[in-house]
Structures are given as structure tokens and as C-alpha cells.
C-alpha atoms as a PDB file:
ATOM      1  CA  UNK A   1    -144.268  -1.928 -97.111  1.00  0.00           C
ATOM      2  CA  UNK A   2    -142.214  -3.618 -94.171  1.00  0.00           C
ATOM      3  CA  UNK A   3    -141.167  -7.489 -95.315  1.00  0.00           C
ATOM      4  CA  UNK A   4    -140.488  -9.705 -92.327  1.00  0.00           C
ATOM      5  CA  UNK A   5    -136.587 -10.653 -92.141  1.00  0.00           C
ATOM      6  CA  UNK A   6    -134.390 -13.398 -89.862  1.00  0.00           C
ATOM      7  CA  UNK A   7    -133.418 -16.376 -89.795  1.00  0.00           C
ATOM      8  CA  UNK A   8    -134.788 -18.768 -92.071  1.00  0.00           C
ATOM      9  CA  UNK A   9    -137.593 -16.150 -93.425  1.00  0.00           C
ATOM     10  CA  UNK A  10    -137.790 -15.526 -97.458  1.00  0.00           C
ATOM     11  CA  UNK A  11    -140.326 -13.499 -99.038  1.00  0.00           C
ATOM     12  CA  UNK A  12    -140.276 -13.480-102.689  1.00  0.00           C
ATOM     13  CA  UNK A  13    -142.359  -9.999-104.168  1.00  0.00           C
ATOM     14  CA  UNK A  14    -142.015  -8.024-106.869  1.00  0.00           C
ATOM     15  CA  UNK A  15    -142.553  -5.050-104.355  1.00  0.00           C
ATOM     16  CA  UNK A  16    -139.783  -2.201-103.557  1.00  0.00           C
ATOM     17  CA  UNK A  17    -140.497   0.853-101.351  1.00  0.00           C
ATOM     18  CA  UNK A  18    -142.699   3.105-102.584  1.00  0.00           C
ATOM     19  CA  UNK A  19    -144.117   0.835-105.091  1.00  0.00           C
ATOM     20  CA  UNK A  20    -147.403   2.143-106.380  1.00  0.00           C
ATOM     21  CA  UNK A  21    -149.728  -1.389-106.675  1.00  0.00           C
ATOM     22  CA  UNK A  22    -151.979  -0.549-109.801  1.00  0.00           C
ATOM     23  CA  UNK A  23    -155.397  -0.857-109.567  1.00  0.00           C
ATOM     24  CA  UNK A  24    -155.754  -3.986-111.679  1.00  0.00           C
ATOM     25  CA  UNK A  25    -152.738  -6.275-110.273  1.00  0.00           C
ATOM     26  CA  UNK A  26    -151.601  -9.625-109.566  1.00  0.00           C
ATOM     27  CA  UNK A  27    -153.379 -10.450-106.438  1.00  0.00           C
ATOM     28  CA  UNK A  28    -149.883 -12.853-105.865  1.00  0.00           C
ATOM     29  CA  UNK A  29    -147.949  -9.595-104.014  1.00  0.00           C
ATOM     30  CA  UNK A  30    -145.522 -11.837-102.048  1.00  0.00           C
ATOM     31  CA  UNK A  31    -144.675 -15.063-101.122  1.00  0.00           C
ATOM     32  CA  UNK A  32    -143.528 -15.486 -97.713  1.00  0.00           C
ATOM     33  CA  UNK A  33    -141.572 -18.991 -96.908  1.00  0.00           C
ATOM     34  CA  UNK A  34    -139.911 -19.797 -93.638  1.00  0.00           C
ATOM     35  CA  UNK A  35    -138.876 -23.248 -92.133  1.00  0.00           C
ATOM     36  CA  UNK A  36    -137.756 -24.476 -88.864  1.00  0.00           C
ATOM     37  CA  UNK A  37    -136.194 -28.128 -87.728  1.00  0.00           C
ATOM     38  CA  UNK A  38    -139.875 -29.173 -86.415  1.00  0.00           C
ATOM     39  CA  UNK A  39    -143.513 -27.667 -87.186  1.00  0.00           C
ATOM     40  CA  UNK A  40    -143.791 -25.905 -83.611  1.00  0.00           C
ATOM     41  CA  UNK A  41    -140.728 -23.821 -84.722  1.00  0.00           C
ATOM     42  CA  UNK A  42    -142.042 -23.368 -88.368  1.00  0.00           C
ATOM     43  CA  UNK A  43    -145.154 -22.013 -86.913  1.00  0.00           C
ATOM     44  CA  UNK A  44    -143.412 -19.965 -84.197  1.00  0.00           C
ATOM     45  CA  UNK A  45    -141.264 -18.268 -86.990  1.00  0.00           C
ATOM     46  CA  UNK A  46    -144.362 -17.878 -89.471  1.00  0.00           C
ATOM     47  CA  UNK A  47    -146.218 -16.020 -86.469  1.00  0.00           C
ATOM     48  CA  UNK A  48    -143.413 -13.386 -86.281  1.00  0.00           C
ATOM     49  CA  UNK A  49    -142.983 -13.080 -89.866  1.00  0.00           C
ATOM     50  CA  UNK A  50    -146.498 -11.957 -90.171  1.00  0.00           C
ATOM     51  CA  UNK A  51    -146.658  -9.555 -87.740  1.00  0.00           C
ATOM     52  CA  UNK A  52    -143.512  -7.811 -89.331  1.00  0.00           C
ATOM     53  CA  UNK A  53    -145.629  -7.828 -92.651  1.00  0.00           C
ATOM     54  CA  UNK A  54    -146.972  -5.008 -93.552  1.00  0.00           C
ATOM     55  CA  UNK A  55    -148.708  -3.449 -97.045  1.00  0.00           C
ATOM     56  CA  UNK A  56    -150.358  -0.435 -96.762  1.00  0.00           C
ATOM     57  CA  UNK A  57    -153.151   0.246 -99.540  1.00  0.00           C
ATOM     58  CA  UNK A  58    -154.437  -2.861-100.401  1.00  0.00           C
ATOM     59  CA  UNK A  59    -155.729  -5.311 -98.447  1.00  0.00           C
ATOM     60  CA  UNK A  60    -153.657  -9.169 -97.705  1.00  0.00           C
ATOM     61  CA  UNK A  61    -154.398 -12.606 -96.994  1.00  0.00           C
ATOM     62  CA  UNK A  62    -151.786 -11.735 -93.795  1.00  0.00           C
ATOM     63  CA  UNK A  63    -154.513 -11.462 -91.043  1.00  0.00           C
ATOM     64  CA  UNK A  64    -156.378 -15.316 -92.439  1.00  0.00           C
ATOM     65  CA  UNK A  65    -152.678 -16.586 -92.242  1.00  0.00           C
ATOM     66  CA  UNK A  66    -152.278 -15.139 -88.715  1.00  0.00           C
ATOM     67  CA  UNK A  67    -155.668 -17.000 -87.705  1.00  0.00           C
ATOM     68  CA  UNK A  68    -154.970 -20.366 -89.531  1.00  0.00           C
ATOM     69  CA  UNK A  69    -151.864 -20.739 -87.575  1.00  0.00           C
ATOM     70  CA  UNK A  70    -153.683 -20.009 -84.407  1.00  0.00           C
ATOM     71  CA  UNK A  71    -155.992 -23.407 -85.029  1.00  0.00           C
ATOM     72  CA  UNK A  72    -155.477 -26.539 -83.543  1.00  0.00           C
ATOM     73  CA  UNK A  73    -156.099 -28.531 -86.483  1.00  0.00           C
ATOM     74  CA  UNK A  74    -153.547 -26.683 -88.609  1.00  0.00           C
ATOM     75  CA  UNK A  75    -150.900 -26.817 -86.017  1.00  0.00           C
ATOM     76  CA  UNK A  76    -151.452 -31.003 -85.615  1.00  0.00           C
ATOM     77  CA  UNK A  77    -151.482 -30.704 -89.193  1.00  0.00           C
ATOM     78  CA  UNK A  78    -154.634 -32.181 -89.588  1.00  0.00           C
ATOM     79  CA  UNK A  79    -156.002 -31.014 -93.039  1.00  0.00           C
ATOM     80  CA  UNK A  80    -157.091 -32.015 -96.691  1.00  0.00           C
ATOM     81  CA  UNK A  81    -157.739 -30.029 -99.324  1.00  0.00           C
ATOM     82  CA  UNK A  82    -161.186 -29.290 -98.611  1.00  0.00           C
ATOM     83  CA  UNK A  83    -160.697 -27.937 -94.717  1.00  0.00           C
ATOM     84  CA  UNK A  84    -159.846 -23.980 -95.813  1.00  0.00           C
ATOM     85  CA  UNK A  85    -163.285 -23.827 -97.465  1.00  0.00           C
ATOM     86  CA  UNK A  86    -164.901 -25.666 -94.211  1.00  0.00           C
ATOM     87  CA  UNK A  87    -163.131 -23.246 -91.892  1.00  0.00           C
ATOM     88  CA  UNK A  88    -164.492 -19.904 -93.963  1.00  0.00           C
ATOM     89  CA  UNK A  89    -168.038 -21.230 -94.537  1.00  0.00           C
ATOM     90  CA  UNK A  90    -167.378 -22.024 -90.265  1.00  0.00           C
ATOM     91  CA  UNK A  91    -166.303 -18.633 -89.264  1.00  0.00           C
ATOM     92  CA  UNK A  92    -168.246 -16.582 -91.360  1.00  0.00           C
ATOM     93  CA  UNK A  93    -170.974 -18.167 -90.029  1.00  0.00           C
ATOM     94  CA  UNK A  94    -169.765 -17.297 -86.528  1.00  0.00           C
ATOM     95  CA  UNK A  95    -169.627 -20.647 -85.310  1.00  0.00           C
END
């Protein structure tokens, strides 16, 4: 496990080195929270926090966080609560 650091980065986990993840866990392994003083730098810092993320043995929501904050819409902030759902059903449809 590798948790992303810096300036204005937090991640909350329950997680220590060499942490064994049981096989029936709380899929909630951390909570990564990082600000800036405008969205472009928020998003800037979120990129770089999840490519310093790393859990090895059980799959993360990391990589669809890494693609959200490579869309458009997301980075206008242009959202509701139904767009997540619409972008899945989009991309695993390949379109």
C-alpha cells in the first residue's frame, strides 16, 4: 500500500503496511480528500494523488476516479446525481 501525501492531500483508511484485507471487508478502504484555492488546482492535486495510490490485492475505484477527472463535464462541473450511472452505461457500451 503507497497513500498519496503533500500538500493539502488527506486520506483517511483504516489500512497500515502489511495489512492483510480479509476476504469479506468493507469495500470503504480509504477516503482520499484534497482541496486547492480553485477547481483546476483541486483536480490537478487529485490527479497526482491517484497516481501515488496504490493497493495491491484487491481491486479500487482509483483507475474510474483517474478517468472521471479526465472528462470535460466533471471538470466544468457539470453534473447531477444521475450523470455517474449515464457515464458507465456510456462507456461500457463503448460509446
Amino acid at each position: 500500500m503507497v497513500l498519496p501525501a503533500g500538500p493539502w492531500v488527506r486520506c483517511d483508511t483504516w489500512l497500515e503496511p502489511d495489512t492483510r484485507v480479509p476476504p469479506f471487508y468493507d469495500s470503504l478502504l480509504a477516503k482520499l480528500v484534497v482541496w486547492g484555492a480553485d477547481r483546476a488546482e483541486a483536480l490537478r492535486r487529485s490527479r497526482r494523488a491517484l497516481m501515488e495510490f496504490a493497493v495491491e490485492g484487491v481491486p479500487t475505484t482509483a483507475p474510474l476516479f483517474a478517468a472521471l477527472l479526465d472528462e470535460p463535464w466533471f471538470a466544468a462541473a457539470e453534473f447531477h446525481t444521475g450523470t455517474l450511472e449515464q457515464w458507465l452505461d456510456t462507456e461500457e457500451a463503448g460509446t
